[in-house]
Every structure is written in C-alpha cells, then in structure tokens.
C-alpha atoms as a PDB file:
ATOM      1  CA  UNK A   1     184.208  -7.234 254.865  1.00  0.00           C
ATOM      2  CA  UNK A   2     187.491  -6.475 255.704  1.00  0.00           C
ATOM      3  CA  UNK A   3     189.587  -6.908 258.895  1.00  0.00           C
ATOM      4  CA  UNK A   4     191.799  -3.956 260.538  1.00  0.00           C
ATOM      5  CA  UNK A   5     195.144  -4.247 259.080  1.00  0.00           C
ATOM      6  CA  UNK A   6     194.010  -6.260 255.963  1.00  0.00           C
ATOM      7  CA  UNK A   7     196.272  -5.233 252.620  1.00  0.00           C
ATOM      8  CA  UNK A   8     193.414  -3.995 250.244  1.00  0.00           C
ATOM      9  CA  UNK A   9     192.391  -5.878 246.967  1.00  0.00           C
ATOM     10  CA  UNK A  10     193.886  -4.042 243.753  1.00  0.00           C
ATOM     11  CA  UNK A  11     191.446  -2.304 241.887  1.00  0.00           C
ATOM     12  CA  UNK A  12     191.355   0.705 239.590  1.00  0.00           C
ATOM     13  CA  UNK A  13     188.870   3.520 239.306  1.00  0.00           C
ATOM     14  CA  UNK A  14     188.409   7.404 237.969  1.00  0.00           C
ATOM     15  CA  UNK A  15     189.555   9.958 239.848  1.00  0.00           C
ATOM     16  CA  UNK A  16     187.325  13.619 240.727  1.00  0.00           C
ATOM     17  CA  UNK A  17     189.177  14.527 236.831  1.00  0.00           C
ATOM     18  CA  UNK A  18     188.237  11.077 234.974  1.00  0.00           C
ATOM     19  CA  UNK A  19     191.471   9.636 235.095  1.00  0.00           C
ATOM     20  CA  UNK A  20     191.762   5.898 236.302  1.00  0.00           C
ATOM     21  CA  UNK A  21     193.687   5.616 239.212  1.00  0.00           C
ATOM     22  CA  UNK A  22     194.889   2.247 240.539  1.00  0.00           C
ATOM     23  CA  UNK A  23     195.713   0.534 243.335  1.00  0.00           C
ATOM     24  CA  UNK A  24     199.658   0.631 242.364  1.00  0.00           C
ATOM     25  CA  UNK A  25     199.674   3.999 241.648  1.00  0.00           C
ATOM     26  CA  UNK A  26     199.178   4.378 245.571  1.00  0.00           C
ATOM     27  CA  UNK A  27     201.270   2.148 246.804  1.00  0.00           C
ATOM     28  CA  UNK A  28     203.156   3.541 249.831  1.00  0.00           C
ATOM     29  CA  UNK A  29     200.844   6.231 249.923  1.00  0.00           C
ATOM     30  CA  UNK A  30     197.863   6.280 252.888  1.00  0.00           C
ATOM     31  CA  UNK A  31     194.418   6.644 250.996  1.00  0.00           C
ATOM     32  CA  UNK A  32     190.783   7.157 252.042  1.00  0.00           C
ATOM     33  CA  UNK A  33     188.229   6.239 249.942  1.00  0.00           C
ATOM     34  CA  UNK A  34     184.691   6.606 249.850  1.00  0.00           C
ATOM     35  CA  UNK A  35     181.566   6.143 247.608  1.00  0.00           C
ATOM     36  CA  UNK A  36     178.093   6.341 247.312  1.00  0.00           C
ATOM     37  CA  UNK A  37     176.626   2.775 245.787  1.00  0.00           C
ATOM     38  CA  UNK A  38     173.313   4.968 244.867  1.00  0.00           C
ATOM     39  CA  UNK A  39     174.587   7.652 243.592  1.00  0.00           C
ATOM     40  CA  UNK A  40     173.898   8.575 240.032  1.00  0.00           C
ATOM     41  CA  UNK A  41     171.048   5.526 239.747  1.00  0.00           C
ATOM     42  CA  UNK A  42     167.226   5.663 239.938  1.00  0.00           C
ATOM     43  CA  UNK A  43     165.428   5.701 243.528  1.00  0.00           C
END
C-alpha cells in the first residue's frame, strides 16, 4: 500500500483505445486510475 504523497511506481498499461500508456507519458500531468482485478475472469 501506498502512503499519501508517495511518487507512484512506473508502469505501463492500455488505454480505453489499446494503446499502452506509461507512467512517463504522464509525467507532470495529475492522473486517476482505477481497475477492476475481476473483471474479464471467471467467478
């Protein structure tokens, strides 16, 4: 977990479109992100 104020790990993902989006491609920027850890998976 986390503490307030805590830079965030780099990491890299899709986007809504596919496209991987990383960590330096938002630096400087604020960002929310959110997920579902069940989504798309059995149960």
């Amino acid at each position: 977990m986390l503490e307030v104020g805590t830079v965030a790990p780099a990491f890299s993902a899709p986007d809504q479109n596919g496209i991987r989006v990383s960590s330096d491609d938002l630096a400087g920027s604020w960002v929310a992100l959110w997920w579902y850890p069940k989504a798309s998976t059995p149960g």
